[in-house]
PDB file of N, CA and C in Angstrom:
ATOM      1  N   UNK A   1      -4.827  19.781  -2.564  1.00  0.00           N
ATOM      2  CA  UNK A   1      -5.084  18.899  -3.674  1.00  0.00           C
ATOM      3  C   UNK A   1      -6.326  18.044  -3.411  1.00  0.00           C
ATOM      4  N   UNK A   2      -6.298  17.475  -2.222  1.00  0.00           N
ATOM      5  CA  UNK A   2      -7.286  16.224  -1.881  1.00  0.00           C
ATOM      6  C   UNK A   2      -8.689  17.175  -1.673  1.00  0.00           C
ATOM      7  N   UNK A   3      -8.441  18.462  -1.050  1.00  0.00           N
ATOM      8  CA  UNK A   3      -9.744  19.742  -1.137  1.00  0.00           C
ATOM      9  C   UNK A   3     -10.468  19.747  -2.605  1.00  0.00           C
ATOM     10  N   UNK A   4      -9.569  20.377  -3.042  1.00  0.00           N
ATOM     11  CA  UNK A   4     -10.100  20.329  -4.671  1.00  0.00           C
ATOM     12  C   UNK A   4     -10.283  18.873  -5.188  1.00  0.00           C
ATOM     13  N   UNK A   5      -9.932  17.942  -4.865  1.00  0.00           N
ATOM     14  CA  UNK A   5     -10.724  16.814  -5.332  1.00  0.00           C
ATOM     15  C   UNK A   5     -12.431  16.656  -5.064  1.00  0.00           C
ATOM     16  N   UNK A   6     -12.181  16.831  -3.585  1.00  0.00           N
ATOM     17  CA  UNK A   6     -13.530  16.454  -2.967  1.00  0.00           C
ATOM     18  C   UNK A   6     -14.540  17.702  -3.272  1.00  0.00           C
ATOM     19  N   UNK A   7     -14.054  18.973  -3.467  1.00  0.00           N
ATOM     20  CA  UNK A   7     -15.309  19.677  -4.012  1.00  0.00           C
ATOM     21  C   UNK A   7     -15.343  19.857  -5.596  1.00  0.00           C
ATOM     22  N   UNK A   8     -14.922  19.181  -6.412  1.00  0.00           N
ATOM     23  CA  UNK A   8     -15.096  19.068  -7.662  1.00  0.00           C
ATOM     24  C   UNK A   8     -16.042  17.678  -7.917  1.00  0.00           C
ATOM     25  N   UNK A   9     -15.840  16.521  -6.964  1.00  0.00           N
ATOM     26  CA  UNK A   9     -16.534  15.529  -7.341  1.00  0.00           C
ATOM     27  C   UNK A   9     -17.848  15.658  -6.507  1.00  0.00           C
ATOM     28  N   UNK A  10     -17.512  16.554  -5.088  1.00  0.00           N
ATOM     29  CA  UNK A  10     -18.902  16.928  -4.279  1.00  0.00           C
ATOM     30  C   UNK A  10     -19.949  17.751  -5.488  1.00  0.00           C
ATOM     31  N   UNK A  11     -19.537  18.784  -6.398  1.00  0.00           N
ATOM     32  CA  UNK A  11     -20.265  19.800  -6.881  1.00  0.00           C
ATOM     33  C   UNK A  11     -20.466  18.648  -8.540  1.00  0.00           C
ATOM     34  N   UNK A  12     -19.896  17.716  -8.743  1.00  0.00           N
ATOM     35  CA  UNK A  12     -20.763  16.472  -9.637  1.00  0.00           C
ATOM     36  C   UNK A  12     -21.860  15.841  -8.752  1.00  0.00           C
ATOM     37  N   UNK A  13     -21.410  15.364  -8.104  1.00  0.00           N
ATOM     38  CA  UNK A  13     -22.942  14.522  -7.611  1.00  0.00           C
ATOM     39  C   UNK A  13     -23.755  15.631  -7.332  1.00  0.00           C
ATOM     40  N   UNK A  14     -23.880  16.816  -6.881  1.00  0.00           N
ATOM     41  CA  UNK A  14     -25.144  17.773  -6.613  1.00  0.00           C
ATOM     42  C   UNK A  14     -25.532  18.333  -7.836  1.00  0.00           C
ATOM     43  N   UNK A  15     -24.300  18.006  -9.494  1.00  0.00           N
ATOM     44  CA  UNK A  15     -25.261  18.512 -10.442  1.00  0.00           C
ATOM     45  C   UNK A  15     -25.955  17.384 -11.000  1.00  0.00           C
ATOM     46  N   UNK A  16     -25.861  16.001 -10.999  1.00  0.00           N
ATOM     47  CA  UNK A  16     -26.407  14.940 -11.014  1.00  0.00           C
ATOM     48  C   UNK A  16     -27.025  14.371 -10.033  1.00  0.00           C
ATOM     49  N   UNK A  17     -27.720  14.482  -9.565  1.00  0.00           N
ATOM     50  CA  UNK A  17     -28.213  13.360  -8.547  1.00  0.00           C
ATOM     51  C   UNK A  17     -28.618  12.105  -8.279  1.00  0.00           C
ATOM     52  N   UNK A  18     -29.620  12.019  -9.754  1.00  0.00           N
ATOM     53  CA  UNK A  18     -29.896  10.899 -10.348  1.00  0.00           C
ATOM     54  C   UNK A  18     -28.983   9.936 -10.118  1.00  0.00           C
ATOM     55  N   UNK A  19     -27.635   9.735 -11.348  1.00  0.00           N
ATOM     56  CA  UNK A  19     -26.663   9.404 -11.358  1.00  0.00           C
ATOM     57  C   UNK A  19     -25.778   8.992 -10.035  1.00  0.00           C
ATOM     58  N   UNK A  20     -25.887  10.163  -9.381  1.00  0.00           N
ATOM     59  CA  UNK A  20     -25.442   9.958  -7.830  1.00  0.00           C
ATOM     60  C   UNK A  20     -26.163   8.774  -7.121  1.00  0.00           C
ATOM     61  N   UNK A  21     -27.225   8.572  -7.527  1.00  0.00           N
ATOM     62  CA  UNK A  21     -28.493   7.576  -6.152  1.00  0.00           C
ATOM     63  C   UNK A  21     -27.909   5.938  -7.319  1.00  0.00           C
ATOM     64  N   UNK A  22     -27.704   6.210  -8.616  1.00  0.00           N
ATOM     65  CA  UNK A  22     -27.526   5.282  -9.199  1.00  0.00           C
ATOM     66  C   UNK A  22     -26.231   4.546  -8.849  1.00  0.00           C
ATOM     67  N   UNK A  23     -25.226   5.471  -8.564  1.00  0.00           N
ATOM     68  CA  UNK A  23     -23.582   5.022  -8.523  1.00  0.00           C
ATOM     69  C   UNK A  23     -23.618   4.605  -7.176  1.00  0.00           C
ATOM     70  N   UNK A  24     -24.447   4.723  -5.835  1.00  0.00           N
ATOM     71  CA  UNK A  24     -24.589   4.365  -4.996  1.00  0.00           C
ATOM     72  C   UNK A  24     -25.224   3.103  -4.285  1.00  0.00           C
ATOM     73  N   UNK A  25     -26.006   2.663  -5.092  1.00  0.00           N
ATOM     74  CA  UNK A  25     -26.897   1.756  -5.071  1.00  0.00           C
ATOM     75  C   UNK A  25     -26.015   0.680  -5.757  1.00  0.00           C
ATOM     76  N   UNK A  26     -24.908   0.753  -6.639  1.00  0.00           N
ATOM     77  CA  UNK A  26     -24.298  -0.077  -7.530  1.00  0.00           C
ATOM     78  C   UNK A  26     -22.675   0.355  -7.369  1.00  0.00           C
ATOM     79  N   UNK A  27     -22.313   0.185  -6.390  1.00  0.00           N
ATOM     80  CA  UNK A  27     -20.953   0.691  -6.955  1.00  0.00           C
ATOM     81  C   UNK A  27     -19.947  -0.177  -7.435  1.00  0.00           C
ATOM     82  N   UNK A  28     -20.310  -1.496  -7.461  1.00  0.00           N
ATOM     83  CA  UNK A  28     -19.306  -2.085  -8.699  1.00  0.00           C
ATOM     84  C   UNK A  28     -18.885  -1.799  -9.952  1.00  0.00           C
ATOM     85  N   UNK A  29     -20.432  -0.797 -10.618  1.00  0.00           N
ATOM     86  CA  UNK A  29     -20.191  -0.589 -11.691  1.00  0.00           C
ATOM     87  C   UNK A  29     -18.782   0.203 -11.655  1.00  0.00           C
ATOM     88  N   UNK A  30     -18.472   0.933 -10.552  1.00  0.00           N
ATOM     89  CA  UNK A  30     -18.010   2.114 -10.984  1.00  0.00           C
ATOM     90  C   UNK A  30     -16.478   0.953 -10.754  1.00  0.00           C
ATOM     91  N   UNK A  31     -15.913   0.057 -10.357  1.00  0.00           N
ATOM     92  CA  UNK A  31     -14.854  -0.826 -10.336  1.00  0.00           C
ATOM     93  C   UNK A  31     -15.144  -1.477 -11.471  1.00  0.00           C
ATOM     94  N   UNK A  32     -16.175  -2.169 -12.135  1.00  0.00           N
ATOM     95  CA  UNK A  32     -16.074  -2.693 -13.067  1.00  0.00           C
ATOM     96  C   UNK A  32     -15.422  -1.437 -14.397  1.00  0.00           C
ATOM     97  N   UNK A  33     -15.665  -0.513 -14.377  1.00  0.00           N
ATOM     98  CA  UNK A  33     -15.299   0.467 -15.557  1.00  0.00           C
ATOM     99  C   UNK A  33     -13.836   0.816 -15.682  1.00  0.00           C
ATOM    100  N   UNK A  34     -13.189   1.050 -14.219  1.00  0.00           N
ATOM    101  CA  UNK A  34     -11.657   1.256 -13.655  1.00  0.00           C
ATOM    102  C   UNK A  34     -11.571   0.020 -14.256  1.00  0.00           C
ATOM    103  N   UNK A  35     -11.235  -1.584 -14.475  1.00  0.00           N
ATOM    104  CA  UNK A  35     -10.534  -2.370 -14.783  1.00  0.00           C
ATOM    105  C   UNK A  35     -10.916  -2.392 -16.085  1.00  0.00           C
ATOM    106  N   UNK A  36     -12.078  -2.036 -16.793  1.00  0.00           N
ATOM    107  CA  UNK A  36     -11.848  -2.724 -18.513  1.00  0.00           C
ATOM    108  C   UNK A  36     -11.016  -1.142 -19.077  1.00  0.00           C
ATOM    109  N   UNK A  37     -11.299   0.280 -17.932  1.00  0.00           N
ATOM    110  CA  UNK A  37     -10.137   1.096 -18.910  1.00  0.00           C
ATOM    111  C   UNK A  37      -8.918   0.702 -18.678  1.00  0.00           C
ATOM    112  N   UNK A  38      -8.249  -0.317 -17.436  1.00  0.00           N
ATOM    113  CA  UNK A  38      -7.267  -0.229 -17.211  1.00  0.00           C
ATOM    114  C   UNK A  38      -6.795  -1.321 -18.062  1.00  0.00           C
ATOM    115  N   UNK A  39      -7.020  -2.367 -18.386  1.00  0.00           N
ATOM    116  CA  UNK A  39      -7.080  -3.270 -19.817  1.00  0.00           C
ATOM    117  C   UNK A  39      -6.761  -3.145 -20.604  1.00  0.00           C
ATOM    118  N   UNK A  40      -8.066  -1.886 -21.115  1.00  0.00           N
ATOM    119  CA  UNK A  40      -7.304  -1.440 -22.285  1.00  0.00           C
ATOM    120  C   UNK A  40      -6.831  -0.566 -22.857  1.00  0.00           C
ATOM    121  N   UNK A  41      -5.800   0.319 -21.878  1.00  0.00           N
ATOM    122  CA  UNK A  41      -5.238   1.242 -21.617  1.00  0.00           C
ATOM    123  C   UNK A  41      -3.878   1.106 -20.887  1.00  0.00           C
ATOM    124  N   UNK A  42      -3.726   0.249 -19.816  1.00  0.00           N
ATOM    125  CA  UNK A  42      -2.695   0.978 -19.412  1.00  0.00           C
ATOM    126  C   UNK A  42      -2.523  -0.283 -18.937  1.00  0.00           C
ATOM    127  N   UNK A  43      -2.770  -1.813 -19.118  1.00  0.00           N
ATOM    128  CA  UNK A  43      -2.440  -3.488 -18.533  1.00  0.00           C
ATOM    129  C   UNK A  43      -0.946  -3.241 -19.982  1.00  0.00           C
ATOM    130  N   UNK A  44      -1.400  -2.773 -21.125  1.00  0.00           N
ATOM    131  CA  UNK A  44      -0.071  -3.005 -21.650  1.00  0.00           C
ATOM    132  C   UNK A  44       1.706  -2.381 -21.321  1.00  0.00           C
ATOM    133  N   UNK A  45       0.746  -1.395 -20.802  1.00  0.00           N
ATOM    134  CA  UNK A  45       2.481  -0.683 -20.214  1.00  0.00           C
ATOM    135  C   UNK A  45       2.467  -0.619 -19.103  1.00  0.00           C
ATOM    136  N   UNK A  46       1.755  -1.354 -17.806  1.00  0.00           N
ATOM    137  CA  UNK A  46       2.101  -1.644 -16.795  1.00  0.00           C
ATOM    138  C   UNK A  46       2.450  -2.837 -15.829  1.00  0.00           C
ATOM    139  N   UNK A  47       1.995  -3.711 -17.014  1.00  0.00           N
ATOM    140  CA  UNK A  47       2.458  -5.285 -16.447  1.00  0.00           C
ATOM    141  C   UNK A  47       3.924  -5.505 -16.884  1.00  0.00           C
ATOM    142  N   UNK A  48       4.237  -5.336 -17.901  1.00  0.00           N
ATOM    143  CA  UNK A  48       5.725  -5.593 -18.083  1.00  0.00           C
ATOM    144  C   UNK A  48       6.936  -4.887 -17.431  1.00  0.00           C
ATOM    145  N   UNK A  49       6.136  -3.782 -17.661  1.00  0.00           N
ATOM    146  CA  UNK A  49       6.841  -2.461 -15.646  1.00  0.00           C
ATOM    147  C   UNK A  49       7.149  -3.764 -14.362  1.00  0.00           C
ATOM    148  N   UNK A  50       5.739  -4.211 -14.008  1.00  0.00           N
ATOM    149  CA  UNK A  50       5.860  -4.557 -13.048  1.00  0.00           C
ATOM    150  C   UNK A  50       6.469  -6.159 -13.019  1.00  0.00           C
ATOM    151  N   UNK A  51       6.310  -6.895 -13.924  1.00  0.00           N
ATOM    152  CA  UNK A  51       7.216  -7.990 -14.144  1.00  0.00           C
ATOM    153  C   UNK A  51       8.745  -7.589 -13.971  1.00  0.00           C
ATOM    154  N   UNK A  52       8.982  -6.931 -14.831  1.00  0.00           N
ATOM    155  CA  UNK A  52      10.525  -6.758 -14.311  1.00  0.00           C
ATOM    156  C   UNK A  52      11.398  -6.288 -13.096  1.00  0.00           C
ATOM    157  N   UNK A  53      10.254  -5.696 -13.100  1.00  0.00           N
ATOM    158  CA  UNK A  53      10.537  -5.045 -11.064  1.00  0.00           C
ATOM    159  C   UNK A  53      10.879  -6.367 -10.099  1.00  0.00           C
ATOM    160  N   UNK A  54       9.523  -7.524 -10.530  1.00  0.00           N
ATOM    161  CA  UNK A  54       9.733  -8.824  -9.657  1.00  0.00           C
ATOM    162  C   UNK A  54      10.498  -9.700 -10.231  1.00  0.00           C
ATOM    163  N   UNK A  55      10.936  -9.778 -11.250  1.00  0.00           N
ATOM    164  CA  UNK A  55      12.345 -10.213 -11.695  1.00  0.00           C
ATOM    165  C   UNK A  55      13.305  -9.660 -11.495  1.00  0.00           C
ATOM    166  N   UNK A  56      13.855  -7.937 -11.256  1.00  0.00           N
ATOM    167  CA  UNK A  56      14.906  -7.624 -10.845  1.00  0.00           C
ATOM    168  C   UNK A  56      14.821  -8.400  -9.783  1.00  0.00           C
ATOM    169  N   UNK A  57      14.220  -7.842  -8.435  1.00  0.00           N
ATOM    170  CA  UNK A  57      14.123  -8.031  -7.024  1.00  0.00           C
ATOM    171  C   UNK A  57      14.048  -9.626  -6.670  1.00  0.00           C
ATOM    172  N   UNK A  58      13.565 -10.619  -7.434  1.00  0.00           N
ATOM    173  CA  UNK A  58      14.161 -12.231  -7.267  1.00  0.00           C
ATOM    174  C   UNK A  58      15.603 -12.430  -7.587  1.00  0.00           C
ATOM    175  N   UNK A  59      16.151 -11.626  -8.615  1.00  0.00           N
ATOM    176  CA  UNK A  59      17.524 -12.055  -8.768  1.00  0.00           C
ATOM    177  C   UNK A  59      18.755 -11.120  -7.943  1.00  0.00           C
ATOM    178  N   UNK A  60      17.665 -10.354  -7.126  1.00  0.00           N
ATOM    179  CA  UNK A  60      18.992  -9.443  -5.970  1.00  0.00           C
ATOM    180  C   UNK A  60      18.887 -10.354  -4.882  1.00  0.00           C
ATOM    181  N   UNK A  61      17.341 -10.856  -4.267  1.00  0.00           N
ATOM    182  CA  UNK A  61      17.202 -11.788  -3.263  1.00  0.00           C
ATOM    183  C   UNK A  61      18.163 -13.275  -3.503  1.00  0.00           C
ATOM    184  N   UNK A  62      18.175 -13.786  -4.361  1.00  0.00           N
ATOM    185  CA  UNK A  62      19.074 -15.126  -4.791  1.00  0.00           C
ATOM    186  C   UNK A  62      20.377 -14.510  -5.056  1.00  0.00           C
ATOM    187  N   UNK A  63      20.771 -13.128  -5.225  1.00  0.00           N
ATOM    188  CA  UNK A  63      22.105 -13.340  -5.210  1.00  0.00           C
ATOM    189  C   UNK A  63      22.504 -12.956  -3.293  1.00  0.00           C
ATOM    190  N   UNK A  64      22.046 -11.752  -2.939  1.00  0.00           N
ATOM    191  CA  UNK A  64      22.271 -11.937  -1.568  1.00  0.00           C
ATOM    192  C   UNK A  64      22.064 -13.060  -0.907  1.00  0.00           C
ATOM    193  N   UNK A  65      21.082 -14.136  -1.011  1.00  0.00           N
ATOM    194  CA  UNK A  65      21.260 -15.574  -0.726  1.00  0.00           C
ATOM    195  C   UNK A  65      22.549 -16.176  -0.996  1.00  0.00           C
ATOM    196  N   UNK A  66      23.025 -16.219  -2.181  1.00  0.00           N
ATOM    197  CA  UNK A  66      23.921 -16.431  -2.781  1.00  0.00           C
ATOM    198  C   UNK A  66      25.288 -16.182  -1.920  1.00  0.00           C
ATOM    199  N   UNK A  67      25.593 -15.132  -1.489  1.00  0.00           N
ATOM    200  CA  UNK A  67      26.354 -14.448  -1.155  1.00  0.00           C
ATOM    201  C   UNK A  67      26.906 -14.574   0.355  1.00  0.00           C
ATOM    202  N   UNK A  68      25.307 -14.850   0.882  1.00  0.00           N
ATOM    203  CA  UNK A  68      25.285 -15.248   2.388  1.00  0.00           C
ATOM    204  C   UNK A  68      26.054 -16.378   2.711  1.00  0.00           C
ATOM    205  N   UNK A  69      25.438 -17.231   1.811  1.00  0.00           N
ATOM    206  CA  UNK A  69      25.969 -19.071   1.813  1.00  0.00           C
ATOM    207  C   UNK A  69      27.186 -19.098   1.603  1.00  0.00           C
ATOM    208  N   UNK A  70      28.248 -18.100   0.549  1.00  0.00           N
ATOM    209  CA  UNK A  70      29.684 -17.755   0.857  1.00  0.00           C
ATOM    210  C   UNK A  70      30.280 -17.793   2.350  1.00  0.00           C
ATOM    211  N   UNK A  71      29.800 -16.243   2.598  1.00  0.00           N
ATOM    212  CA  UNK A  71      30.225 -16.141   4.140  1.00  0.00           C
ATOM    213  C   UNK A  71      29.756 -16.936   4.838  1.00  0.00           C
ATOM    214  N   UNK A  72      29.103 -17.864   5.046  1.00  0.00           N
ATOM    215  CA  UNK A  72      28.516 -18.767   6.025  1.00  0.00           C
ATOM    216  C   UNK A  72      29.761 -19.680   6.155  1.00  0.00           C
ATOM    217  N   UNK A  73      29.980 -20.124   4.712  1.00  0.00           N
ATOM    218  CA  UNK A  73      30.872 -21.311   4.594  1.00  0.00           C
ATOM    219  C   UNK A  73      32.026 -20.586   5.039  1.00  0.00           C
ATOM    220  N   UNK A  74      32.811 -19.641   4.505  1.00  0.00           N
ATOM    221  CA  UNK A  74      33.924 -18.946   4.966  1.00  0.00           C
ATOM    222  C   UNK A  74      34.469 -18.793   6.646  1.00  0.00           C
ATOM    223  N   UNK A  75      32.655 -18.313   7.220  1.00  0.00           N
ATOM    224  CA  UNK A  75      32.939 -18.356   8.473  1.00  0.00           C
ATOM    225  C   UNK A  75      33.087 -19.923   9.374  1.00  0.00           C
ATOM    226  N   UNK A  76      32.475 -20.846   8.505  1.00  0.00           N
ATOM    227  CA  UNK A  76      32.825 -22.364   9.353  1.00  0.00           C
ATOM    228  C   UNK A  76      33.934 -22.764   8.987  1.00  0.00           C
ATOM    229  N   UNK A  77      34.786 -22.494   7.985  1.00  0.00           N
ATOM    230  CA  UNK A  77      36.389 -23.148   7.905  1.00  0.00           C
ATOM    231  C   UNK A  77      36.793 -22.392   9.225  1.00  0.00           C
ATOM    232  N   UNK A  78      36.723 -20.968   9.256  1.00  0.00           N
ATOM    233  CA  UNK A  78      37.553 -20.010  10.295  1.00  0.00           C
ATOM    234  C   UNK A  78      37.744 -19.899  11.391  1.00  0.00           C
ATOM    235  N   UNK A  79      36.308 -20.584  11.889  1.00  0.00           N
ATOM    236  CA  UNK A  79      35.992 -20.426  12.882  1.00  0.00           C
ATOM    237  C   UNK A  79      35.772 -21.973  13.765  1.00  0.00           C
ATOM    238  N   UNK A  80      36.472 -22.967  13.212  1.00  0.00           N
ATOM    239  CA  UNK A  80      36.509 -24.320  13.403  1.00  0.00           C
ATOM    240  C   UNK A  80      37.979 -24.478  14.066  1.00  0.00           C
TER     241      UNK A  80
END
């Protein structure tokens, strides 16, 4: 897979070159272009993905917190 990546984008820059000396000399551009497609393309169905992921995973951490502080207490009546 990663083969055929690298000689599909190797056999672009040798049919461009130009382009090639340009994307090299500047390669922010080529990060600046990845974030305004990702904007406005794919920030709408992937931030709310990932919000809820860190809202599940805060409310498993506070309940296993939760849960701990049970047995904690359980174990100091018992064990007193």
């Amino acid at each position: 897979m990663y083969q055929t990546l690298l000689k599909n984008l190797t056999s672009l820059f040798d049919d461009f070159p130009k382009t090639t000396e340009w994307l090299l000399k500047s390669p922010q551009v080529i990060i600046q272009y990845i974030v305004k497609i990702y904007t406005m393309f794919l920030a709408a169905f992937i931030n709310p993905i990932v919000t809820g992921y860190i809202n599940m995973w805060n409310f498993v951490i506070r309940l296993l917190g939760f849960a701990l502080n049970i047995l904690i207490n359980i174990l100091k009546i018992f064990l007193k």
